[in-house]
Structure formats: C-alpha cells, structure tokens
PDB file of N, CA and C in Angstrom:
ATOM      1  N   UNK A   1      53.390 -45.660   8.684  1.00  0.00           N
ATOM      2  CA  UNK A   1      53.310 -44.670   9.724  1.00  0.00           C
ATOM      3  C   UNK A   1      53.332 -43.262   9.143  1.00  0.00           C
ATOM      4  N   UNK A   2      54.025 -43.242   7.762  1.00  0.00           N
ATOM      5  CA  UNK A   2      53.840 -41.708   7.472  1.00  0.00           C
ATOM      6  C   UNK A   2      52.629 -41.262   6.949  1.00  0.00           C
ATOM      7  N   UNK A   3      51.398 -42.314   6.995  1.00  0.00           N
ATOM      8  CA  UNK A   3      50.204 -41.502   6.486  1.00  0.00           C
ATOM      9  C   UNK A   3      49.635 -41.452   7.651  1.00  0.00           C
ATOM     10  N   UNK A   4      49.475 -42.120   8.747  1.00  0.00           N
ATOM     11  CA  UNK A   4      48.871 -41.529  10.186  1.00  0.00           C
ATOM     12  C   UNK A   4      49.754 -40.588  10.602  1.00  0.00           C
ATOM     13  N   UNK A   5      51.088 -39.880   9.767  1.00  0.00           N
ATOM     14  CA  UNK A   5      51.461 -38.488  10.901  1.00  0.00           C
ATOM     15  C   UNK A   5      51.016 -37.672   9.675  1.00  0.00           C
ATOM     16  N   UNK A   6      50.723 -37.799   8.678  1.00  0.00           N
ATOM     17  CA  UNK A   6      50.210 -36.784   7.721  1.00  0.00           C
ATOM     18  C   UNK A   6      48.403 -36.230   8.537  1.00  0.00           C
ATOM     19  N   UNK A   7      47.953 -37.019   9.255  1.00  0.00           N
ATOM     20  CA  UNK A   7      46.349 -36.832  10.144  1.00  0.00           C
ATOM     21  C   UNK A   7      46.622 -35.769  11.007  1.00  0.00           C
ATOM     22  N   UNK A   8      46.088 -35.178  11.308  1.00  0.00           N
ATOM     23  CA  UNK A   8      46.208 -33.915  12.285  1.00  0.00           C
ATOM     24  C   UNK A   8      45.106 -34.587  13.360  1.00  0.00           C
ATOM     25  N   UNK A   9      45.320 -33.718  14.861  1.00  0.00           N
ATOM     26  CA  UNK A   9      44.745 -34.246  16.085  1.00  0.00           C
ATOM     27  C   UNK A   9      43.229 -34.658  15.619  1.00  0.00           C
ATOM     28  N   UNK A  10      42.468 -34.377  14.673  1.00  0.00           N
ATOM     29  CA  UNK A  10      41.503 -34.550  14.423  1.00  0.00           C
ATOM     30  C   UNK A  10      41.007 -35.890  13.051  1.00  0.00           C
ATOM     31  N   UNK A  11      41.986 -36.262  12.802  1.00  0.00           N
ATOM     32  CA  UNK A  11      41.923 -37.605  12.110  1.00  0.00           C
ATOM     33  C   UNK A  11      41.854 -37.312  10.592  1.00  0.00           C
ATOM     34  N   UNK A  12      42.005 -36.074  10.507  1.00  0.00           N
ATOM     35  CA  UNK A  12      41.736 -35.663   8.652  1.00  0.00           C
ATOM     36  C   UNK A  12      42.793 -35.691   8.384  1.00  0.00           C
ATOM     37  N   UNK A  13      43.207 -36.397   6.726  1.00  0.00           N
ATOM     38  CA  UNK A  13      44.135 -35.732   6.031  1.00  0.00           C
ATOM     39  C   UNK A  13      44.279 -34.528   5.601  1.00  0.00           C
ATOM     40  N   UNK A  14      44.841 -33.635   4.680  1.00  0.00           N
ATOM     41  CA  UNK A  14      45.215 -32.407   4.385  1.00  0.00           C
ATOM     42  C   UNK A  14      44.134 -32.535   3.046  1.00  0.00           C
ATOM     43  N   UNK A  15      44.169 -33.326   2.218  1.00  0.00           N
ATOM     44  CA  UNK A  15      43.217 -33.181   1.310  1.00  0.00           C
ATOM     45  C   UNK A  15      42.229 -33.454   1.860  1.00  0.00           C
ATOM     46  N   UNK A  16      41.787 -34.118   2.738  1.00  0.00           N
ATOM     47  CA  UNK A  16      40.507 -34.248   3.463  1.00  0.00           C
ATOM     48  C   UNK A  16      39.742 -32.664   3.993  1.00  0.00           C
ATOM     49  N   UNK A  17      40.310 -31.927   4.701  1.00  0.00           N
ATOM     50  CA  UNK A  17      40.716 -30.780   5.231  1.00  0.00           C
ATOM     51  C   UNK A  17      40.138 -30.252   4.062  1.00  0.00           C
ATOM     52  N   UNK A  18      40.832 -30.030   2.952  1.00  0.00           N
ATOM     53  CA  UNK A  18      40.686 -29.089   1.987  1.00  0.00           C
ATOM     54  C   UNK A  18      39.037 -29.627   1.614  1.00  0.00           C
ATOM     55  N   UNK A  19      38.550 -30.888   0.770  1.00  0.00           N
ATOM     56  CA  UNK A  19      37.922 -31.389   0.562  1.00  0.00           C
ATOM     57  C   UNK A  19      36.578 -30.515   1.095  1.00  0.00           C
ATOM     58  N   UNK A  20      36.600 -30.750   2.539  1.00  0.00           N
ATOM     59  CA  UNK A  20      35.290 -30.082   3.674  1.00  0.00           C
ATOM     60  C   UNK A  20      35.240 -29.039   3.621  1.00  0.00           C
ATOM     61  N   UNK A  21      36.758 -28.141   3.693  1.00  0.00           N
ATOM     62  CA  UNK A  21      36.710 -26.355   3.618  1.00  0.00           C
ATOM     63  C   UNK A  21      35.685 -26.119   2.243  1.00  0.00           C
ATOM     64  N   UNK A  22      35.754 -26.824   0.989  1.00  0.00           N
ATOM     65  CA  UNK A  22      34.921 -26.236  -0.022  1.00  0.00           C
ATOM     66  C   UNK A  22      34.245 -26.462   0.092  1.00  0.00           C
ATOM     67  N   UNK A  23      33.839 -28.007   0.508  1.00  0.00           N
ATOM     68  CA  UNK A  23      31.970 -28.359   0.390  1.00  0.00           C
ATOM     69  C   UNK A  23      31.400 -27.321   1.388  1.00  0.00           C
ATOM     70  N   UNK A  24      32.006 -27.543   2.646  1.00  0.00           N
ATOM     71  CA  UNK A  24      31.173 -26.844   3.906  1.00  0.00           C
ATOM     72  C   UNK A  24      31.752 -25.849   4.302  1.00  0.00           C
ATOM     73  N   UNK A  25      32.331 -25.371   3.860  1.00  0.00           N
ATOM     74  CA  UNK A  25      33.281 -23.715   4.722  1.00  0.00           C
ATOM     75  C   UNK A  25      32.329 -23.338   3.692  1.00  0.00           C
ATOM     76  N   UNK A  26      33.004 -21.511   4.327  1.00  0.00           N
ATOM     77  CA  UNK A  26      32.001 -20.300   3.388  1.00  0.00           C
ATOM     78  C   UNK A  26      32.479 -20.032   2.572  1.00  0.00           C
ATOM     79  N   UNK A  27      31.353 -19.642   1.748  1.00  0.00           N
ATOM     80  CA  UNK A  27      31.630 -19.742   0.038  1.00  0.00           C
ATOM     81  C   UNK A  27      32.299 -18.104  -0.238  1.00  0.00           C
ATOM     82  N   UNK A  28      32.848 -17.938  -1.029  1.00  0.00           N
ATOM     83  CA  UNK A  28      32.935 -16.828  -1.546  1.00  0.00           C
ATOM     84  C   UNK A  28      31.519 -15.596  -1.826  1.00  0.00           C
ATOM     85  N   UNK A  29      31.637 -14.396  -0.949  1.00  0.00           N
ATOM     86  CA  UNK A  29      30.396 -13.800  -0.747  1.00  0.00           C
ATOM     87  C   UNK A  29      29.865 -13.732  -2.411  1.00  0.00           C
ATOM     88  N   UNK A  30      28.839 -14.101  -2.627  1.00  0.00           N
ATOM     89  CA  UNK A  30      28.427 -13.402  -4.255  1.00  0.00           C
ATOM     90  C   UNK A  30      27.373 -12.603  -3.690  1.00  0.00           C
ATOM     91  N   UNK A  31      26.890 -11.029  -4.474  1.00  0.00           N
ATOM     92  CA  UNK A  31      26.315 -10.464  -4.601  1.00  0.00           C
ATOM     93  C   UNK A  31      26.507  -9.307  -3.710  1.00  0.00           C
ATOM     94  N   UNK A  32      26.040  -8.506  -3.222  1.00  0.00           N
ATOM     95  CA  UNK A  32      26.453  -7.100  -2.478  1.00  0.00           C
ATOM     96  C   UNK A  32      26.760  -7.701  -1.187  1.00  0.00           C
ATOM     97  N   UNK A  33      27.651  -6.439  -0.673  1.00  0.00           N
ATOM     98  CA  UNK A  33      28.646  -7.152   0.734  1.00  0.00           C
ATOM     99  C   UNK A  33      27.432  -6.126   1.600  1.00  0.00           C
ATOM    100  N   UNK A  34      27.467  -6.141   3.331  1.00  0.00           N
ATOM    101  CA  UNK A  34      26.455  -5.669   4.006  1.00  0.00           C
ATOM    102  C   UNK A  34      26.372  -4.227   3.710  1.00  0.00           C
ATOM    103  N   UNK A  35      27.448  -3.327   3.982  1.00  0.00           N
ATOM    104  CA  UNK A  35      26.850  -1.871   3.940  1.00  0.00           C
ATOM    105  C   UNK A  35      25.628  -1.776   2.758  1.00  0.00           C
ATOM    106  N   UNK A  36      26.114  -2.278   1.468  1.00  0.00           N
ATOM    107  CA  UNK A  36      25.477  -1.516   0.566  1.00  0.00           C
ATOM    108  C   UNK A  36      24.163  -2.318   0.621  1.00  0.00           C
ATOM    109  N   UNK A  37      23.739  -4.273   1.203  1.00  0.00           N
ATOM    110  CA  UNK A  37      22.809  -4.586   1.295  1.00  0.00           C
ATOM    111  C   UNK A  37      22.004  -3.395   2.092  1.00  0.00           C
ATOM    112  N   UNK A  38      22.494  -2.901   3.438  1.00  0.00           N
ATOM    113  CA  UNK A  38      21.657  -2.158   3.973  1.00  0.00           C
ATOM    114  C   UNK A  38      21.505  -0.749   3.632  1.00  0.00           C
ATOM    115  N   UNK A  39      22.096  -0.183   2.616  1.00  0.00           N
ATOM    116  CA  UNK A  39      21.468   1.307   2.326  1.00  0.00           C
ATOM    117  C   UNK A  39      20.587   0.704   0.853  1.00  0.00           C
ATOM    118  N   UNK A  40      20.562   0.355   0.580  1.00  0.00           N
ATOM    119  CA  UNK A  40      19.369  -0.588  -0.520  1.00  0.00           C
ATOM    120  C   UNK A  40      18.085  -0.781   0.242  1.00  0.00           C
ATOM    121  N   UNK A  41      17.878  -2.021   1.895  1.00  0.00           N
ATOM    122  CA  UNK A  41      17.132  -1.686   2.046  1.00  0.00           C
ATOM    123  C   UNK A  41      16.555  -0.689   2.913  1.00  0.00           C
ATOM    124  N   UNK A  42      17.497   0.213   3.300  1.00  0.00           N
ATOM    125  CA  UNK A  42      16.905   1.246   3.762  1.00  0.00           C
ATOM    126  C   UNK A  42      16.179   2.466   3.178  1.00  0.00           C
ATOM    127  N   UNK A  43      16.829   2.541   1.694  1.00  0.00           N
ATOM    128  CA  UNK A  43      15.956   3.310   0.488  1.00  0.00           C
ATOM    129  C   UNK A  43      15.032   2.746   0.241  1.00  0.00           C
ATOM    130  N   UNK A  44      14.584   1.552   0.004  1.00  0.00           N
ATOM    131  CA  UNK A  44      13.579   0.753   0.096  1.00  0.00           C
ATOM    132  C   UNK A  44      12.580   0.887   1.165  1.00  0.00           C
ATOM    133  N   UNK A  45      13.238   1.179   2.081  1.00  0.00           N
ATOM    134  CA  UNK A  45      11.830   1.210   3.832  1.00  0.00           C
ATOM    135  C   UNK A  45      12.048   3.011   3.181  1.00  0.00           C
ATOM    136  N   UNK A  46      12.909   4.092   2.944  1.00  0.00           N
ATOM    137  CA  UNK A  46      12.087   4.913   2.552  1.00  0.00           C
ATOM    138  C   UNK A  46      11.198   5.431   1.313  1.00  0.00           C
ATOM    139  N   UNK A  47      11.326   4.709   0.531  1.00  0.00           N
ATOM    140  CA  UNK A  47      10.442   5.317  -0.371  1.00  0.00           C
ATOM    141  C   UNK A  47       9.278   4.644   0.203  1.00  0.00           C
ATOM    142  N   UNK A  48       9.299   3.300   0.581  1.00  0.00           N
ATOM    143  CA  UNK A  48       7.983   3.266   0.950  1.00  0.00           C
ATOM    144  C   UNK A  48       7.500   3.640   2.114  1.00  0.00           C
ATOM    145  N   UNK A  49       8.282   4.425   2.775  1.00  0.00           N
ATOM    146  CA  UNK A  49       7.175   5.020   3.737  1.00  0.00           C
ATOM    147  C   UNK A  49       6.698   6.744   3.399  1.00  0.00           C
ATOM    148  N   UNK A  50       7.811   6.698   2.012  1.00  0.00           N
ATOM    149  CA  UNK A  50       7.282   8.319   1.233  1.00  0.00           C
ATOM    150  C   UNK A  50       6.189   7.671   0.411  1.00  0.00           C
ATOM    151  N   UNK A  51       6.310   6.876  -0.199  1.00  0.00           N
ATOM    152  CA  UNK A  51       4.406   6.440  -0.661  1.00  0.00           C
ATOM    153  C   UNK A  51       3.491   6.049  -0.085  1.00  0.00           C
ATOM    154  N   UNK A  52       3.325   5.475   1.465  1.00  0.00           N
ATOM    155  CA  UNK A  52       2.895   5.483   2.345  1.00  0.00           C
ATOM    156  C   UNK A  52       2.061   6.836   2.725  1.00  0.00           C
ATOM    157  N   UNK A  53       3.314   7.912   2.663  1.00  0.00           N
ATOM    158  CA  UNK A  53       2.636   9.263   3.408  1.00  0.00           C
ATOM    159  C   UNK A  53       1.921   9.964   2.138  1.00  0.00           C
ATOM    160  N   UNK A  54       2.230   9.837   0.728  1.00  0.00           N
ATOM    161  CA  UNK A  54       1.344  10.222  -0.337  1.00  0.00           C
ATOM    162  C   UNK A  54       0.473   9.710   0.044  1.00  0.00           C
ATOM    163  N   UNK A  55       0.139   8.621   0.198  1.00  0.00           N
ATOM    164  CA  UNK A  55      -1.777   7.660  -0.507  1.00  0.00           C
ATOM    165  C   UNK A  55      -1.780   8.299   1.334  1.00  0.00           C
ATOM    166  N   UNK A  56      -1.688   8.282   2.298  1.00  0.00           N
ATOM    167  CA  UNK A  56      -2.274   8.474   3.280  1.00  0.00           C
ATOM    168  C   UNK A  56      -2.573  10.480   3.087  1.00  0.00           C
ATOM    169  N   UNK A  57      -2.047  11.112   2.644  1.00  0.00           N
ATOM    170  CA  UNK A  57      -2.013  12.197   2.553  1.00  0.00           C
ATOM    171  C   UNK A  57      -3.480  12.037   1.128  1.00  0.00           C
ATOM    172  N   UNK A  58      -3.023  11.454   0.022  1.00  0.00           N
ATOM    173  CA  UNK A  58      -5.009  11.468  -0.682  1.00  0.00           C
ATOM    174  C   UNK A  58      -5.596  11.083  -0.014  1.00  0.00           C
ATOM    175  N   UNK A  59      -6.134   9.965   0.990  1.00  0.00           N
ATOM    176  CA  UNK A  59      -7.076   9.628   1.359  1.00  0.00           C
ATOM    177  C   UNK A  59      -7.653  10.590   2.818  1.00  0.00           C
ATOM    178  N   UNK A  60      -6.981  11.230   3.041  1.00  0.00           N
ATOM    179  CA  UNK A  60      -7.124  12.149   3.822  1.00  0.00           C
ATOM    180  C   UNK A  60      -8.059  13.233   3.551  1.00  0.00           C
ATOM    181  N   UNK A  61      -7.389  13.720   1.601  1.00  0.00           N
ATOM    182  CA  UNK A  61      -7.867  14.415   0.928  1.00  0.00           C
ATOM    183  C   UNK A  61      -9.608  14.508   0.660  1.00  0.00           C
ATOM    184  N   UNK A  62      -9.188  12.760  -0.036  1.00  0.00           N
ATOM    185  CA  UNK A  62     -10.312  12.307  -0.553  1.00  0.00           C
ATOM    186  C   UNK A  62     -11.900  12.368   1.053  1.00  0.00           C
ATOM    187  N   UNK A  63     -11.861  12.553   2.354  1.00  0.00           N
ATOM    188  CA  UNK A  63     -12.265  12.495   3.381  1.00  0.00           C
ATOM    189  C   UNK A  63     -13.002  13.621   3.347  1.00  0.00           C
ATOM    190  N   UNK A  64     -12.137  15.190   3.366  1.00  0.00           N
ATOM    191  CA  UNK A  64     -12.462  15.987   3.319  1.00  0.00           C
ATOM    192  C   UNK A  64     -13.112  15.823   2.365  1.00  0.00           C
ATOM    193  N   UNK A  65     -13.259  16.144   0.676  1.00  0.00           N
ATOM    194  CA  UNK A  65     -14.590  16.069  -0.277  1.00  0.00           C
ATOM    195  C   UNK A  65     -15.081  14.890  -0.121  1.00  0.00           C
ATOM    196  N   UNK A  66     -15.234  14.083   0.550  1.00  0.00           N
ATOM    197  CA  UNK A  66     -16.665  13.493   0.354  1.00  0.00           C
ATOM    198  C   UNK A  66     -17.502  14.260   1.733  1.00  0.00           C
ATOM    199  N   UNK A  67     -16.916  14.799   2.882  1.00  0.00           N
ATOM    200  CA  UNK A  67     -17.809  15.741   4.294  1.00  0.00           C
ATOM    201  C   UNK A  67     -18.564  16.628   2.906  1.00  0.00           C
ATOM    202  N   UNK A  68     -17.989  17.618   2.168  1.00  0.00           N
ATOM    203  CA  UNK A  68     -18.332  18.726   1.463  1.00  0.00           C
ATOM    204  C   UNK A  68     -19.039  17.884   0.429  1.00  0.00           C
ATOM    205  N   UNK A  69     -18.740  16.858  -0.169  1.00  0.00           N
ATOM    206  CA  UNK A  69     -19.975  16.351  -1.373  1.00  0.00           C
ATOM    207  C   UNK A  69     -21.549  16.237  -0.474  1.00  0.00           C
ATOM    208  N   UNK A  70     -21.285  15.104   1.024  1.00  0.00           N
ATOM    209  CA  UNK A  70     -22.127  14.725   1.245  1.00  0.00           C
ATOM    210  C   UNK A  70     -23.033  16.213   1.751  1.00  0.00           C
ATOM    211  N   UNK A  71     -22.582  16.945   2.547  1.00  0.00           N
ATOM    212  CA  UNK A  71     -23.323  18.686   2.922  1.00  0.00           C
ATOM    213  C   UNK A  71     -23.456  19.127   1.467  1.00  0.00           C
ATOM    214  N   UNK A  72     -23.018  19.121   0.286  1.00  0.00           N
ATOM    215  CA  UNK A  72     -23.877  19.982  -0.720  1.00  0.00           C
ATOM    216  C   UNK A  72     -24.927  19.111  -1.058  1.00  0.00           C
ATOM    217  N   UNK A  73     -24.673  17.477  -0.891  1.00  0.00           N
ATOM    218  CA  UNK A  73     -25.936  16.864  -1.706  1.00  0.00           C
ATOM    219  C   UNK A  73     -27.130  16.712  -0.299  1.00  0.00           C
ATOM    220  N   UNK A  74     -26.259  16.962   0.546  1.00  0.00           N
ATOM    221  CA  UNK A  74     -28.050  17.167   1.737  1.00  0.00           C
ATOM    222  C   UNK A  74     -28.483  18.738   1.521  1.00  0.00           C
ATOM    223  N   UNK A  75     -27.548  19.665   0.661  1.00  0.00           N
ATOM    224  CA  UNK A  75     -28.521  20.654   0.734  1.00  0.00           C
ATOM    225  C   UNK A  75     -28.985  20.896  -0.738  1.00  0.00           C
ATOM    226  N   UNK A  76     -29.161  20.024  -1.603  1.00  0.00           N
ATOM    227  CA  UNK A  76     -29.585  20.082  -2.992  1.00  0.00           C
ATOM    228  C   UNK A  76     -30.975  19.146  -2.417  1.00  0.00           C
ATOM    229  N   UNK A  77     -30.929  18.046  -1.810  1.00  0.00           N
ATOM    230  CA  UNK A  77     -31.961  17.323  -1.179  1.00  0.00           C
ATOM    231  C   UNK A  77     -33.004  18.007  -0.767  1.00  0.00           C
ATOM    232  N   UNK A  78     -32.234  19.140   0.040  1.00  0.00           N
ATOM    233  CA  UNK A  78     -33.402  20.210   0.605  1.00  0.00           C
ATOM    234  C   UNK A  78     -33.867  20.962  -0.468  1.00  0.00           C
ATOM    235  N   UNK A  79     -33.352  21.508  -1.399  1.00  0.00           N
ATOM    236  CA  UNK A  79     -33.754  22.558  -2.447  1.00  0.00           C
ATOM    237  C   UNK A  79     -34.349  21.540  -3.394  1.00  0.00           C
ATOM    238  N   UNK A  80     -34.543  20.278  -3.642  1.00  0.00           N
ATOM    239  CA  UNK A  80     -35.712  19.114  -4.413  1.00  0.00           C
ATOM    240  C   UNK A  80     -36.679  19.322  -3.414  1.00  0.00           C
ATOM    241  N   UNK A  81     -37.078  19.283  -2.361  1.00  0.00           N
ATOM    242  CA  UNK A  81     -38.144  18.910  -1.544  1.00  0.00           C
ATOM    243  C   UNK A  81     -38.936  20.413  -1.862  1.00  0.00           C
ATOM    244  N   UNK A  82     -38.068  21.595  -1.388  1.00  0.00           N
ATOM    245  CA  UNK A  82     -38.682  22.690  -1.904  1.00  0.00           C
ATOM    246  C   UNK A  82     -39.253  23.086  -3.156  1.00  0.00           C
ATOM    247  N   UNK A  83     -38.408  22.273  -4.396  1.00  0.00           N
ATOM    248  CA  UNK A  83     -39.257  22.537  -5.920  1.00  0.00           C
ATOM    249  C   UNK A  83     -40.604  21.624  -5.862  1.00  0.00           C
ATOM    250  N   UNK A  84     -40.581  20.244  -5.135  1.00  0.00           N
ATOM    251  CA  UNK A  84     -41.400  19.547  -5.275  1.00  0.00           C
ATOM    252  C   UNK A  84     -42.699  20.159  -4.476  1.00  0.00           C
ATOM    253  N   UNK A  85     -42.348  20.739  -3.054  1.00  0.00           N
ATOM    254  CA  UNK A  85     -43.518  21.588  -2.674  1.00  0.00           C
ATOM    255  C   UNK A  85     -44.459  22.782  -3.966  1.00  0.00           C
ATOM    256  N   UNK A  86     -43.252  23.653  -4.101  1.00  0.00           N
ATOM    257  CA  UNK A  86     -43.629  24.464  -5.447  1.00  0.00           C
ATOM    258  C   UNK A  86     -44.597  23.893  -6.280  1.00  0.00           C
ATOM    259  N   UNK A  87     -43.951  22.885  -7.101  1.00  0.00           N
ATOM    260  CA  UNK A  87     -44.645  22.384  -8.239  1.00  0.00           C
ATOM    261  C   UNK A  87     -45.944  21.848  -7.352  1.00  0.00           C
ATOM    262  N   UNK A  88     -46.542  20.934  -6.668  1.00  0.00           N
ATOM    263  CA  UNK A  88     -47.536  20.771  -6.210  1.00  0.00           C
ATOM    264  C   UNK A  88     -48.425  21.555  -5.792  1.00  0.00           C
ATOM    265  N   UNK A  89     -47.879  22.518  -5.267  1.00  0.00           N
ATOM    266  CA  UNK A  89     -48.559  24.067  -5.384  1.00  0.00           C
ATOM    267  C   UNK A  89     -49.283  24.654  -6.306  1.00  0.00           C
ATOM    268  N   UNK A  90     -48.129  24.462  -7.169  1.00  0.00           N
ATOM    269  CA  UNK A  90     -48.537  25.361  -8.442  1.00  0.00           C
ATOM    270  C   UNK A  90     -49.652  24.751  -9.230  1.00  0.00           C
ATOM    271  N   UNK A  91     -49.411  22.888  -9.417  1.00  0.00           N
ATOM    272  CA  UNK A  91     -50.316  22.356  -9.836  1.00  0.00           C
ATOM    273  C   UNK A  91     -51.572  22.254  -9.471  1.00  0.00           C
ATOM    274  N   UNK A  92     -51.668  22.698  -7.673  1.00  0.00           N
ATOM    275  CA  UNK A  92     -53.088  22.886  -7.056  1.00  0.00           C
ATOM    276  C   UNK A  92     -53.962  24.037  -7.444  1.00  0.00           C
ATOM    277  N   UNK A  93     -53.276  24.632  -7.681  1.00  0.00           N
ATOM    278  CA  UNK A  93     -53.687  25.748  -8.167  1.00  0.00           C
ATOM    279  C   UNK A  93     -54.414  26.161  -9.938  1.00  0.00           C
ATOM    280  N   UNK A  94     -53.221  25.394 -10.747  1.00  0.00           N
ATOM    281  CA  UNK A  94     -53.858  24.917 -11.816  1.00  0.00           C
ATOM    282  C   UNK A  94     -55.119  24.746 -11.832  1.00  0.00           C
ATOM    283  N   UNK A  95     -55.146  23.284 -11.348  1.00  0.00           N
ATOM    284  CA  UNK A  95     -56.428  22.424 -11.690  1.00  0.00           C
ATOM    285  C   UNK A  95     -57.347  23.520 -10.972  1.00  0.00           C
ATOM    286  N   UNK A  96     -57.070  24.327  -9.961  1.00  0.00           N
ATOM    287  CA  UNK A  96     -58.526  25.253  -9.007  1.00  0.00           C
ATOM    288  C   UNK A  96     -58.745  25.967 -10.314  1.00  0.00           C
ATOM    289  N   UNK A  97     -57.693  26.667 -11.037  1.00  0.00           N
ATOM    290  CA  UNK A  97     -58.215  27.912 -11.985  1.00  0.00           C
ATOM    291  C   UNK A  97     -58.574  27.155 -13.262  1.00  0.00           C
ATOM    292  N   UNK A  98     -58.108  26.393 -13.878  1.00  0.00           N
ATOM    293  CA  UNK A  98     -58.511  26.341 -15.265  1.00  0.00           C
ATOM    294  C   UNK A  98     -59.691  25.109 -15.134  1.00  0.00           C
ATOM    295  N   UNK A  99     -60.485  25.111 -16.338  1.00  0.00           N
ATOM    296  CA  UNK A  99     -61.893  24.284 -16.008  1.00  0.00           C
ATOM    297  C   UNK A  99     -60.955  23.056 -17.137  1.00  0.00           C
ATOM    298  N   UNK A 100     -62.202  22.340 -16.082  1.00  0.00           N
ATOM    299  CA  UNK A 100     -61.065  20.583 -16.650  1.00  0.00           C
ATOM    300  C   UNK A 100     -62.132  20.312 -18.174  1.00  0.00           C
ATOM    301  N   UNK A 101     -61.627  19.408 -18.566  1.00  0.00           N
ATOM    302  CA  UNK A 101     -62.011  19.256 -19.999  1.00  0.00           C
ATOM    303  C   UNK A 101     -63.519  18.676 -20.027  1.00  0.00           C
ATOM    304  N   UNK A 102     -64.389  18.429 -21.113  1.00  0.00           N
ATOM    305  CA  UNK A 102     -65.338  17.899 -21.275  1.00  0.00           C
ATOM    306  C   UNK A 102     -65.907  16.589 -20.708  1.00  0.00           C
TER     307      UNK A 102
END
C-alpha cells in the first residue's frame, strides 16, 4: 500500500513525474530570450526597408536618364537624317558638276 500512496490523483509516481517534466516539459530557453529576438528582427525589417528605399530611390534615378538618353538619341536621329539629306545633296551635285570618267 505504500507505493499506491506514493501515486498522486493522477496515477504517476514522483519519479514518473520527474521522468515526463524532462522529456516533455519546457526545456531550458537556449538562445536569445524575446525582447532582444525582437529588436534583431526589427533591425532586420529596417535595414531592409532602408535598402529597399536605396534600389527604389536608383531605379527611379535610373528612369529619369533613360526619358533624357531616349530624347537626346531621338534628337541625334534627327541630326543623322539631316547629314544624310546633306550628303545626298552634296553628292547630287557632284556627279551634276564634275564630268564622269571615260
């Protein structure tokens, strides 16, 4: 009888008890306790939303010069069409003045 009053209302012995607390109770916390988990990742959500606002801040950049690449190269486009008029010109003119070969 003295090992059924050693059982508690729940039928465990005391080493039994202990036994379960280690397998299945909570373990001893390892590694950072919450505050500092969360200012970790909260430096984490900010830097990346400060590199976030860099590359969105170049590509922004990069937007503006390509408007200004693409308007200087439509107006270099225009100033080719104009040499190419020229030169055809000039070459019409050639061949009118000088006498062609033998």
């Amino acid at each position: 009888m003295a090992n059924a009053s050693e059982g508690t209302r729940h039928g465990f012995t005391r080493e039994q008890l202990e036994f379960l607390r280690e397998e299945f109770g909570r373990k001893a916390a390892e590694g950072f306790d919450r505050p500092t988990q969360m200012w970790l990742i909260g430096g984490l959500v900010a830097i990346g939303l400060a590199v976030a606002g860099m590359i969105w801040a170049q590509i922004g950049a990069n937007r503006v010069e390509i408007r200004e690449n693409r308007a200087a190269i439509a107006e270099l486009a225009k100033g080719q069409a104009e040499l190419a008029k020229g030169q055809a010109r000039i070459e019409a003119i050639l061949e009118e003045r000088l006498p062609r070969g033998p």
